[in-house]
C-alpha atoms as a PDB file:
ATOM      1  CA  UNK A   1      27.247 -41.477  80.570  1.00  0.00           C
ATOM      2  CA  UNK A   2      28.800 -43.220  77.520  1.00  0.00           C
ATOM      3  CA  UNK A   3      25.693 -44.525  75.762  1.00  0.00           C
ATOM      4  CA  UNK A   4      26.133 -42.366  72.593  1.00  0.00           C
ATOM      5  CA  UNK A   5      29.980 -42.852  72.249  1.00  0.00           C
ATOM      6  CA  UNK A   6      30.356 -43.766  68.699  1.00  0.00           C
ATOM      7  CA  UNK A   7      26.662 -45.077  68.515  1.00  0.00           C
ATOM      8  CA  UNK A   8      25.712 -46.176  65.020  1.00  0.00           C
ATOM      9  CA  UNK A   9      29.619 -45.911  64.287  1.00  0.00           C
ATOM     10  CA  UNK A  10      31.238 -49.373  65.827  1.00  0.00           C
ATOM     11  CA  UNK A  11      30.639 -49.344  69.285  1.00  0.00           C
ATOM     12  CA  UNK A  12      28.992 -52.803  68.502  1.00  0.00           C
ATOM     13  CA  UNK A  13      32.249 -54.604  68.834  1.00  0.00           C
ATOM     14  CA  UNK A  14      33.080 -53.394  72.476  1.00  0.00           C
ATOM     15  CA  UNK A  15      32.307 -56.037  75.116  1.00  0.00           C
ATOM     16  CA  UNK A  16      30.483 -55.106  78.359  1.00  0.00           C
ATOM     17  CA  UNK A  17      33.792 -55.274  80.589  1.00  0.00           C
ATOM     18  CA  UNK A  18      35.237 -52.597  78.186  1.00  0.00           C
ATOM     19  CA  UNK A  19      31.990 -50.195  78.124  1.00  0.00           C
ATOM     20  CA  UNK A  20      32.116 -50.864  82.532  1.00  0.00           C
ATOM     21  CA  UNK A  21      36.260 -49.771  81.945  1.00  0.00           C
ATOM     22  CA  UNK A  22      35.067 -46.927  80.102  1.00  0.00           C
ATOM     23  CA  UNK A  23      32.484 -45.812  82.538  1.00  0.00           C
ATOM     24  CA  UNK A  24      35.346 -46.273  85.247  1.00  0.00           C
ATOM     25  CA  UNK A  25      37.534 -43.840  84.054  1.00  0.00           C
ATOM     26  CA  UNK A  26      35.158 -40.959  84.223  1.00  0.00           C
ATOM     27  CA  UNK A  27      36.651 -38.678  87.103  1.00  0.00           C
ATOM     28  CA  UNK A  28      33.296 -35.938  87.376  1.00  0.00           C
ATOM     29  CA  UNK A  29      30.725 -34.587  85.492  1.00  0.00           C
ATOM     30  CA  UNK A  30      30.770 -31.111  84.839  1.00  0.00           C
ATOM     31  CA  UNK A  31      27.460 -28.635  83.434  1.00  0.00           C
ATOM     32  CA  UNK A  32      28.638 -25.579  81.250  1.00  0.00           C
ATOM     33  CA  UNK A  33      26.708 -22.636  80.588  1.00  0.00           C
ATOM     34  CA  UNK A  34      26.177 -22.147  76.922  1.00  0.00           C
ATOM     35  CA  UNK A  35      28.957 -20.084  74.704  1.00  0.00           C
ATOM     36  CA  UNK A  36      31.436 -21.283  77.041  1.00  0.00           C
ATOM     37  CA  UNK A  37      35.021 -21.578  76.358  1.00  0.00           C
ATOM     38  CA  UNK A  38      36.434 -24.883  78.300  1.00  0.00           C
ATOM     39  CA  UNK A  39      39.896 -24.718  76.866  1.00  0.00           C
ATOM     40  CA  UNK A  40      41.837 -22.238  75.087  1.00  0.00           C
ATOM     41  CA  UNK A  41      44.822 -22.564  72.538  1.00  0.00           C
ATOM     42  CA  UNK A  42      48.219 -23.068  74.227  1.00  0.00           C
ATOM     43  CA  UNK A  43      46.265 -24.312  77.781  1.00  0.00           C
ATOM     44  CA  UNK A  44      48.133 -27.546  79.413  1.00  0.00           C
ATOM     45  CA  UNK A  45      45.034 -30.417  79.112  1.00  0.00           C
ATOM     46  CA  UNK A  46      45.400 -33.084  81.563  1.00  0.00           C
ATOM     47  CA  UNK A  47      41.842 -34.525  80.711  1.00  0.00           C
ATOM     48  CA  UNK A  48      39.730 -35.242  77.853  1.00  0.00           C
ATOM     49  CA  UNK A  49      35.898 -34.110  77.662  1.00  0.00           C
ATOM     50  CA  UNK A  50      32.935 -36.530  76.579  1.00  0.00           C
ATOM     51  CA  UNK A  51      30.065 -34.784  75.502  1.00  0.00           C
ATOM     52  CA  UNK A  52      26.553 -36.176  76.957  1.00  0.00           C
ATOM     53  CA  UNK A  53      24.468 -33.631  76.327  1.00  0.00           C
ATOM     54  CA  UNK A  54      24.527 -30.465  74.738  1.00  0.00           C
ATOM     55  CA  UNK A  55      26.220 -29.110  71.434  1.00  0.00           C
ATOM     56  CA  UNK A  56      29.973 -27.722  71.623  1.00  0.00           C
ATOM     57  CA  UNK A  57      32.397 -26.491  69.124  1.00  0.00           C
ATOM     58  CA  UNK A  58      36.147 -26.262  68.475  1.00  0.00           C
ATOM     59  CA  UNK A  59      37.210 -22.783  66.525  1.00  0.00           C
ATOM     60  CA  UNK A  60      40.392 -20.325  66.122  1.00  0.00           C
ATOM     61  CA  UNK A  61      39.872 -16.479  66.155  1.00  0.00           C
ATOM     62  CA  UNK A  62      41.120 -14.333  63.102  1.00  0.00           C
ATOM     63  CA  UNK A  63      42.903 -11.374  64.135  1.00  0.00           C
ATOM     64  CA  UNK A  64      40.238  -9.377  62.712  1.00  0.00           C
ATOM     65  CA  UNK A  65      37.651 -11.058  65.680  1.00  0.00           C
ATOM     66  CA  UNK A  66      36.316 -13.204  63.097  1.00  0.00           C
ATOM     67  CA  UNK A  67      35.626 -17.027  64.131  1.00  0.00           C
ATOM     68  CA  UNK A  68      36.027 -19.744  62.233  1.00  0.00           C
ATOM     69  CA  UNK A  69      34.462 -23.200  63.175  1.00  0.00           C
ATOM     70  CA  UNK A  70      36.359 -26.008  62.930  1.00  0.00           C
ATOM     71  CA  UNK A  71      34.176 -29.027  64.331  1.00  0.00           C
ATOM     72  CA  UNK A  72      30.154 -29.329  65.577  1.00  0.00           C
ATOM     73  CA  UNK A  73      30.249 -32.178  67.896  1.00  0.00           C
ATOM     74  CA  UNK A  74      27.311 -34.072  69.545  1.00  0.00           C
ATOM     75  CA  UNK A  75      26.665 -36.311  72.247  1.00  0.00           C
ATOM     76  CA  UNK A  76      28.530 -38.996  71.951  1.00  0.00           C
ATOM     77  CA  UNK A  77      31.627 -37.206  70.863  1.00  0.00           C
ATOM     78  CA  UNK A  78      35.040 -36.959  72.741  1.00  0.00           C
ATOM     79  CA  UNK A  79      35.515 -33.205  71.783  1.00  0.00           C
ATOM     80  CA  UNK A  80      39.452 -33.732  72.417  1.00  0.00           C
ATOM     81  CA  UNK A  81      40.723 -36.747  72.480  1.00  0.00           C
ATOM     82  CA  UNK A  82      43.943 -35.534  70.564  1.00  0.00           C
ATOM     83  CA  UNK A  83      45.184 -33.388  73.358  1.00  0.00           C
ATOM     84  CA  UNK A  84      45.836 -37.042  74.948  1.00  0.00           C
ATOM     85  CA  UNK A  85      48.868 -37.227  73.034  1.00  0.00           C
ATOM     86  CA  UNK A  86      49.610 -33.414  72.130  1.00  0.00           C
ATOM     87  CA  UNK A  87      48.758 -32.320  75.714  1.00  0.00           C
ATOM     88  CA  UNK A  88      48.248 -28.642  74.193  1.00  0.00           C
ATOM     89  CA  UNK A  89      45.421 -27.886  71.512  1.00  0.00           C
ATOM     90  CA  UNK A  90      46.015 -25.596  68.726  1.00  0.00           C
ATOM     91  CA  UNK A  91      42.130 -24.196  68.814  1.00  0.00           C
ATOM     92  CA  UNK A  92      39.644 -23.328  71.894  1.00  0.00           C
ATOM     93  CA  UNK A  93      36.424 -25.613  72.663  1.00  0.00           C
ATOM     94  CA  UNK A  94      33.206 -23.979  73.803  1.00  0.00           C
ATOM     95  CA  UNK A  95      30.208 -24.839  74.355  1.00  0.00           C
ATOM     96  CA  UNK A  96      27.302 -23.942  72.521  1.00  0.00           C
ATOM     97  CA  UNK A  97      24.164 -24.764  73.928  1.00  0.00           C
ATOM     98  CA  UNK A  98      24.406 -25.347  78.048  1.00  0.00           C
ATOM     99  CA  UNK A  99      25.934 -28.726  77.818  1.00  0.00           C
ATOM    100  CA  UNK A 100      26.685 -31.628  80.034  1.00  0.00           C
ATOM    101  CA  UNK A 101      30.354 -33.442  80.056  1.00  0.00           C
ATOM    102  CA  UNK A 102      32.423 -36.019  81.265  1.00  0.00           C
ATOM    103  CA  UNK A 103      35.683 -35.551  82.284  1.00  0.00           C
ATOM    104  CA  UNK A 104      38.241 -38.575  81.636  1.00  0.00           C
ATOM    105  CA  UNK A 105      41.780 -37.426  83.183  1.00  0.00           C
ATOM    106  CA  UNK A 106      44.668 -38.608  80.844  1.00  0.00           C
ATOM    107  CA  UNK A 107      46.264 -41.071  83.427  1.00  0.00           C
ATOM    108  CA  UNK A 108      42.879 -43.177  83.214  1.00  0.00           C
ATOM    109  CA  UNK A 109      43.125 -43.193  79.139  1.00  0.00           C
ATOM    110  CA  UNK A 110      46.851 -44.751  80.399  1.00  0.00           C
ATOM    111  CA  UNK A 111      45.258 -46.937  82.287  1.00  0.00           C
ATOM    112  CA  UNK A 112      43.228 -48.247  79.344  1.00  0.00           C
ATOM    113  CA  UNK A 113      45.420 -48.383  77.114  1.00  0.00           C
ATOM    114  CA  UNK A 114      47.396 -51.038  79.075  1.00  0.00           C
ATOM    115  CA  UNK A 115      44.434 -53.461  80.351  1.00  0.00           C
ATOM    116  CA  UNK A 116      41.956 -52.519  77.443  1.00  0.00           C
ATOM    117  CA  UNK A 117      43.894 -52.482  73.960  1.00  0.00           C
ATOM    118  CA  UNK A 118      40.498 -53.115  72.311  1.00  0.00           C
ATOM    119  CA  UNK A 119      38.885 -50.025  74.041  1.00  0.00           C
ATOM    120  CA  UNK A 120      42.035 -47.908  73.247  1.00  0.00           C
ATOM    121  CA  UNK A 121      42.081 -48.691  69.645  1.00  0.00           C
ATOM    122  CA  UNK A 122      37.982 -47.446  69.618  1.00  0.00           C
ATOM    123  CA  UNK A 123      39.549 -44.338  71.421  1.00  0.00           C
ATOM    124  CA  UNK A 124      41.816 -43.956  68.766  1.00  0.00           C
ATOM    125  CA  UNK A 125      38.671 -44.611  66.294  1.00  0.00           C
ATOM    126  CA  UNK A 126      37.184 -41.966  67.354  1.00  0.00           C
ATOM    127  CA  UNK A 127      39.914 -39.509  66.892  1.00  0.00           C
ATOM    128  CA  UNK A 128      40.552 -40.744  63.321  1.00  0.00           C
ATOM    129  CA  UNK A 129      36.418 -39.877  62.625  1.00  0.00           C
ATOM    130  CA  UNK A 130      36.747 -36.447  63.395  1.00  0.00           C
ATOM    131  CA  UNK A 131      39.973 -36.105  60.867  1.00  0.00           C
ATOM    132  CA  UNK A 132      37.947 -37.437  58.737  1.00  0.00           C
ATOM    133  CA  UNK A 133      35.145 -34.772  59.174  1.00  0.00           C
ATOM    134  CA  UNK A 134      37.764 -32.405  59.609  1.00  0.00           C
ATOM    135  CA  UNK A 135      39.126 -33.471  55.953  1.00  0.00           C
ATOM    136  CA  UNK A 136      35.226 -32.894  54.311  1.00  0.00           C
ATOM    137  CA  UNK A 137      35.082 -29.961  55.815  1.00  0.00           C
ATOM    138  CA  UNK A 138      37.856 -28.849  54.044  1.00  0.00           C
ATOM    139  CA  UNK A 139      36.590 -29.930  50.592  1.00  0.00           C
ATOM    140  CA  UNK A 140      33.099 -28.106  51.787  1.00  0.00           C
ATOM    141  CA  UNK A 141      35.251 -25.288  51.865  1.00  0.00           C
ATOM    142  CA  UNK A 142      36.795 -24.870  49.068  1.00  0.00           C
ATOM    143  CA  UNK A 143      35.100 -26.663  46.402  1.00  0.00           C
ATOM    144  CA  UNK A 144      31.615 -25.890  47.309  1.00  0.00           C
ATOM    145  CA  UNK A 145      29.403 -22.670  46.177  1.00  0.00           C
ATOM    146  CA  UNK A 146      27.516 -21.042  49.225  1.00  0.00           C
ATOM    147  CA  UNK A 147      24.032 -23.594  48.982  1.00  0.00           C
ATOM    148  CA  UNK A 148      26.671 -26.210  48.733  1.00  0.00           C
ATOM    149  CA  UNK A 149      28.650 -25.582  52.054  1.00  0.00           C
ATOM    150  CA  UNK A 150      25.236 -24.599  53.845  1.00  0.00           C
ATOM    151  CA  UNK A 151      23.268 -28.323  52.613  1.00  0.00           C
ATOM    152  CA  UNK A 152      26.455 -30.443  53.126  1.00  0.00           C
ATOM    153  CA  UNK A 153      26.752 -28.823  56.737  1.00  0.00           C
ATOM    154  CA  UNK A 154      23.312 -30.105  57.159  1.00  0.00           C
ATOM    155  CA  UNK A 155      23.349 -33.348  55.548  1.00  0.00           C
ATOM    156  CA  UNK A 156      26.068 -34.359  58.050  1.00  0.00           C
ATOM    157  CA  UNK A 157      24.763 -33.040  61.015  1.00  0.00           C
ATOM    158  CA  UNK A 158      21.932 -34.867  59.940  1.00  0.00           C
ATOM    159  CA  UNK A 159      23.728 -37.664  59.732  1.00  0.00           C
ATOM    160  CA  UNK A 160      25.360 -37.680  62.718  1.00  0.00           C
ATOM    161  CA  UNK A 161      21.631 -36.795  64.956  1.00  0.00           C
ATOM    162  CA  UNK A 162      19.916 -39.559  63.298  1.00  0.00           C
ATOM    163  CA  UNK A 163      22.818 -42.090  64.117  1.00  0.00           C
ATOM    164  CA  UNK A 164      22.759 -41.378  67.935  1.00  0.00           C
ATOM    165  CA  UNK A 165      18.736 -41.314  67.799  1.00  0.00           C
ATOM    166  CA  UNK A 166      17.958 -37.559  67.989  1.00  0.00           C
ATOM    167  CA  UNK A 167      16.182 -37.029  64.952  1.00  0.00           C
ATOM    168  CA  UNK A 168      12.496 -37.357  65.049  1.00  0.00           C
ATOM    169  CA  UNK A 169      10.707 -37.879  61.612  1.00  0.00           C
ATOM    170  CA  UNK A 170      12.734 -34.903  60.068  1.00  0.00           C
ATOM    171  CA  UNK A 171      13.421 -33.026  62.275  1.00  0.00           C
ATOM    172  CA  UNK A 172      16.414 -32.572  64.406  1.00  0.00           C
ATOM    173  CA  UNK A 173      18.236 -29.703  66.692  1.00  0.00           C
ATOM    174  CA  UNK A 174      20.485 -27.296  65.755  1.00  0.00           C
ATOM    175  CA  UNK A 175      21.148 -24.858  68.148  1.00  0.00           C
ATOM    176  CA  UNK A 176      23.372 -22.245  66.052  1.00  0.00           C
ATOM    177  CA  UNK A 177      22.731 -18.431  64.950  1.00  0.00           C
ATOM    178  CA  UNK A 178      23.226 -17.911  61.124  1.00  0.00           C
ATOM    179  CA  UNK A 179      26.373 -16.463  62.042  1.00  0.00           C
ATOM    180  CA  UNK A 180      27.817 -19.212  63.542  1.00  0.00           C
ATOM    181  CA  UNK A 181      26.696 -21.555  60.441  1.00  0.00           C
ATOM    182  CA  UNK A 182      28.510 -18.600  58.592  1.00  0.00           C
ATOM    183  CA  UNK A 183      31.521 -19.325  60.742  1.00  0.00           C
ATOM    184  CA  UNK A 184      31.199 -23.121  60.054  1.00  0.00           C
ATOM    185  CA  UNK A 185      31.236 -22.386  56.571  1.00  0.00           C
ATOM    186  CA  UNK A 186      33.117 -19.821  55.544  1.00  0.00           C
ATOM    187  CA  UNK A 187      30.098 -17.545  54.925  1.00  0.00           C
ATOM    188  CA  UNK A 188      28.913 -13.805  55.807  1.00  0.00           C
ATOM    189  CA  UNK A 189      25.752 -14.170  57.937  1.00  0.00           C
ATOM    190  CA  UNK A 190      23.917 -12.204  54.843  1.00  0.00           C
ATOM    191  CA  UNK A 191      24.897 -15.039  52.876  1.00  0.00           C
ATOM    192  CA  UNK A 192      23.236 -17.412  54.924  1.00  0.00           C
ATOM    193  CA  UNK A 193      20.256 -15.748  55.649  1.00  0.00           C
ATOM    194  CA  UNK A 194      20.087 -15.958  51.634  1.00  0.00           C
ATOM    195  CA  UNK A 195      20.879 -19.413  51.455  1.00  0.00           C
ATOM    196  CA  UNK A 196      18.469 -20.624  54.071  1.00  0.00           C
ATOM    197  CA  UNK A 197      16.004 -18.935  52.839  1.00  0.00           C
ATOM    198  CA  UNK A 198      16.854 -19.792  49.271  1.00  0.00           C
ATOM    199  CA  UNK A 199      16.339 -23.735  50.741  1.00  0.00           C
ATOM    200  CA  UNK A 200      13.325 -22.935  53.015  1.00  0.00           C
ATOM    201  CA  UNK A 201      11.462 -21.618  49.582  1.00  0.00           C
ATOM    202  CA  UNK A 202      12.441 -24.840  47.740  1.00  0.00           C
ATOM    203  CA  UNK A 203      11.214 -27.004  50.353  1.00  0.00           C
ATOM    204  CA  UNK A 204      14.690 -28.707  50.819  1.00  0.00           C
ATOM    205  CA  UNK A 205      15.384 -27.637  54.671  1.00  0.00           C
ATOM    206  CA  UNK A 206      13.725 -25.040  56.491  1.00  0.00           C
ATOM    207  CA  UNK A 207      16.339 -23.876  59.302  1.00  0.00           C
ATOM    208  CA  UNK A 208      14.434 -21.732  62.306  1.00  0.00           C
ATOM    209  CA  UNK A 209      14.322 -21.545  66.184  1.00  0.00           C
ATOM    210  CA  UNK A 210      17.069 -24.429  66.829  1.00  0.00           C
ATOM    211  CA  UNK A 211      15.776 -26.628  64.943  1.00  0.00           C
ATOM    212  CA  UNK A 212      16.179 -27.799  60.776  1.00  0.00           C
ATOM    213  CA  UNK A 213      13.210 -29.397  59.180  1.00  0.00           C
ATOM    214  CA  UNK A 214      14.545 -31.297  56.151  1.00  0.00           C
ATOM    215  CA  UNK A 215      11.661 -32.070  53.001  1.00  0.00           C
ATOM    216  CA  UNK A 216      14.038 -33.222  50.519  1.00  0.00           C
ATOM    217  CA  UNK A 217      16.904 -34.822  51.846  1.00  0.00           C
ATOM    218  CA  UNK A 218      17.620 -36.348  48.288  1.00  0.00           C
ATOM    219  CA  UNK A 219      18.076 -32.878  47.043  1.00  0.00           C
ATOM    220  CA  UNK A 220      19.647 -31.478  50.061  1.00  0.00           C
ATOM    221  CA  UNK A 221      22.421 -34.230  49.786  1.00  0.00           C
ATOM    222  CA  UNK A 222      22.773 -33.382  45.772  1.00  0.00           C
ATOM    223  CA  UNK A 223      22.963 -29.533  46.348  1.00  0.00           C
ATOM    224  CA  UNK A 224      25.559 -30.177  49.294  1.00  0.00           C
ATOM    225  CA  UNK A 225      27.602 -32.896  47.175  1.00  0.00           C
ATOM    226  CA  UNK A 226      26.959 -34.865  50.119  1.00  0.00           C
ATOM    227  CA  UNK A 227      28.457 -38.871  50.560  1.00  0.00           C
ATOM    228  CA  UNK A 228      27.941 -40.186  54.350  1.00  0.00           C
ATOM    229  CA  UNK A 229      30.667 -42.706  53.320  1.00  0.00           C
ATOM    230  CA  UNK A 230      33.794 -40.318  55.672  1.00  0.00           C
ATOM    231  CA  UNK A 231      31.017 -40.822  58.601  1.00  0.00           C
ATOM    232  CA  UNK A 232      31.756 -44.695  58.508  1.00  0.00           C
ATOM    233  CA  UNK A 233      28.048 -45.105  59.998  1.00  0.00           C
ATOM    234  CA  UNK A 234      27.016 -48.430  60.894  1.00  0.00           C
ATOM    235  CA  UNK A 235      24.443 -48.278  58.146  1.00  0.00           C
ATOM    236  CA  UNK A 236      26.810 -47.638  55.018  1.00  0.00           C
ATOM    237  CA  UNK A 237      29.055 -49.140  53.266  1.00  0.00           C
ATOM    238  CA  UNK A 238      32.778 -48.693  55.668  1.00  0.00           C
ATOM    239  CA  UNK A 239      30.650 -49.362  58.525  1.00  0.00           C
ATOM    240  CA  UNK A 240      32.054 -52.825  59.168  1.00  0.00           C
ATOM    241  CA  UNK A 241      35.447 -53.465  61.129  1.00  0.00           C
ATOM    242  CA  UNK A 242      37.138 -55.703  62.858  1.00  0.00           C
ATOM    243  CA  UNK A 243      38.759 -55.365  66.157  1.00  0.00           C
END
């Protein structure tokens, strides 16, 4: 259940009696449906959620019924991981696609944190990549012109498919509407239907049925001011660490 848990960012360094500790601590797996909500803002959590397969989301509501996304996560991710030590999130998490989960209950993540400091400071690593992602999605925001937010989304999505092996040739999922890549970045879905196709015509990405086909990824990354670097992927430059 934990085979894409930071793959391609560290996971490398965890011994096989840590990855078996890991494995322990999983109380069930559960199967949403897709657009799902799991948790909502204010809710108690007593349990973390690994996602294994399946795309989810975490997101606030504007008073005006507008959503804004605040993370895409993949398999592999811990989707909250922070409500270990708030114990109340500030956002909801939904699903997106139907999507398959592991449930760790906070008194395990106690558990490893005594017997497995190793394993709890990868825990914490993985917490401290998604403020990262959190933090370049805020200079997406509000730095970047429309085609910039829209090719940086997809440069790190891209990214983060091809570094826990679901990206074949160029190709990769991504199971959103243009609206919710409008939510993600801070667009009008008329915008991104303009965008997209603005891309599609240039040959940089072409984004249909689920899926984005990218034919320049050179110029995708230039148009999106895109730098994997925040990712800290095994393959660049602050992929090394030591534990």
């Amino acid at each position: 259940m934990t085979d894409d848990f930071l793959r391609g960012r560290g996971r490398q360094v965890l011994t096989a009696d840590e990855w078996a500790a890991l494995e322990q601590a999983i109380d069930r797996i559960e199967t949403f449906p897709a657009r799902t909500a799991i948790t909502r803002r204010g809710d108690r959590v007593r349990e973390s959620t690994l996602l294994i397969e399946g795309a989810m989301c975490r997101y606030l509501d504007a008073r005006d019924g507008y959503r804004q996304l605040l993370a895409y996560h993949v398999p592999g991710d811990f989707v909250d991981m922070h409500g270990y030590t708030l114990q109340r999130l500030d956002h909801d998490v939904a699903t997106i696609v139907e999507s398959r989960v592991a449930m760790v209950a906070h008194g395990r993540i106690d558990q490893i944190m005594r017997d497995h400091p190793r394993l709890a400071k990868m825990l914490w690593r993985s917490t401290l990549l998604d403020a990262a992602m959190h933090r370049e999605w805020i200079f997406r925001l509000g730095r970047l012109d429309a085609a910039g937010r829209v090719a940086h989304f997809i440069c790190e999505v891209h990214a983060r498919m091809e570094a826990i092996g679901r990206v074949t040739g160029d190709v990769f999922a991504l199971p959103l509407t243009q609206q919710d890549i409008g939510e993600a970045c801070g667009l009008t879905s008329v915008h991104v239907n303009r965008t997209l196709r603005r891309l599609r015509e240039e040959g940089v990405a072409d984004v249909a049925r689920g899926e984005v086909r990218v034919g320049d990824a050179a110029r995708l990354a230039r148009i999106g001011e895109f730098d994997a670097d925040y990712l800290y992927l095994d393959t660049g430059p602050w992929g090394k660490i030591d534990v």
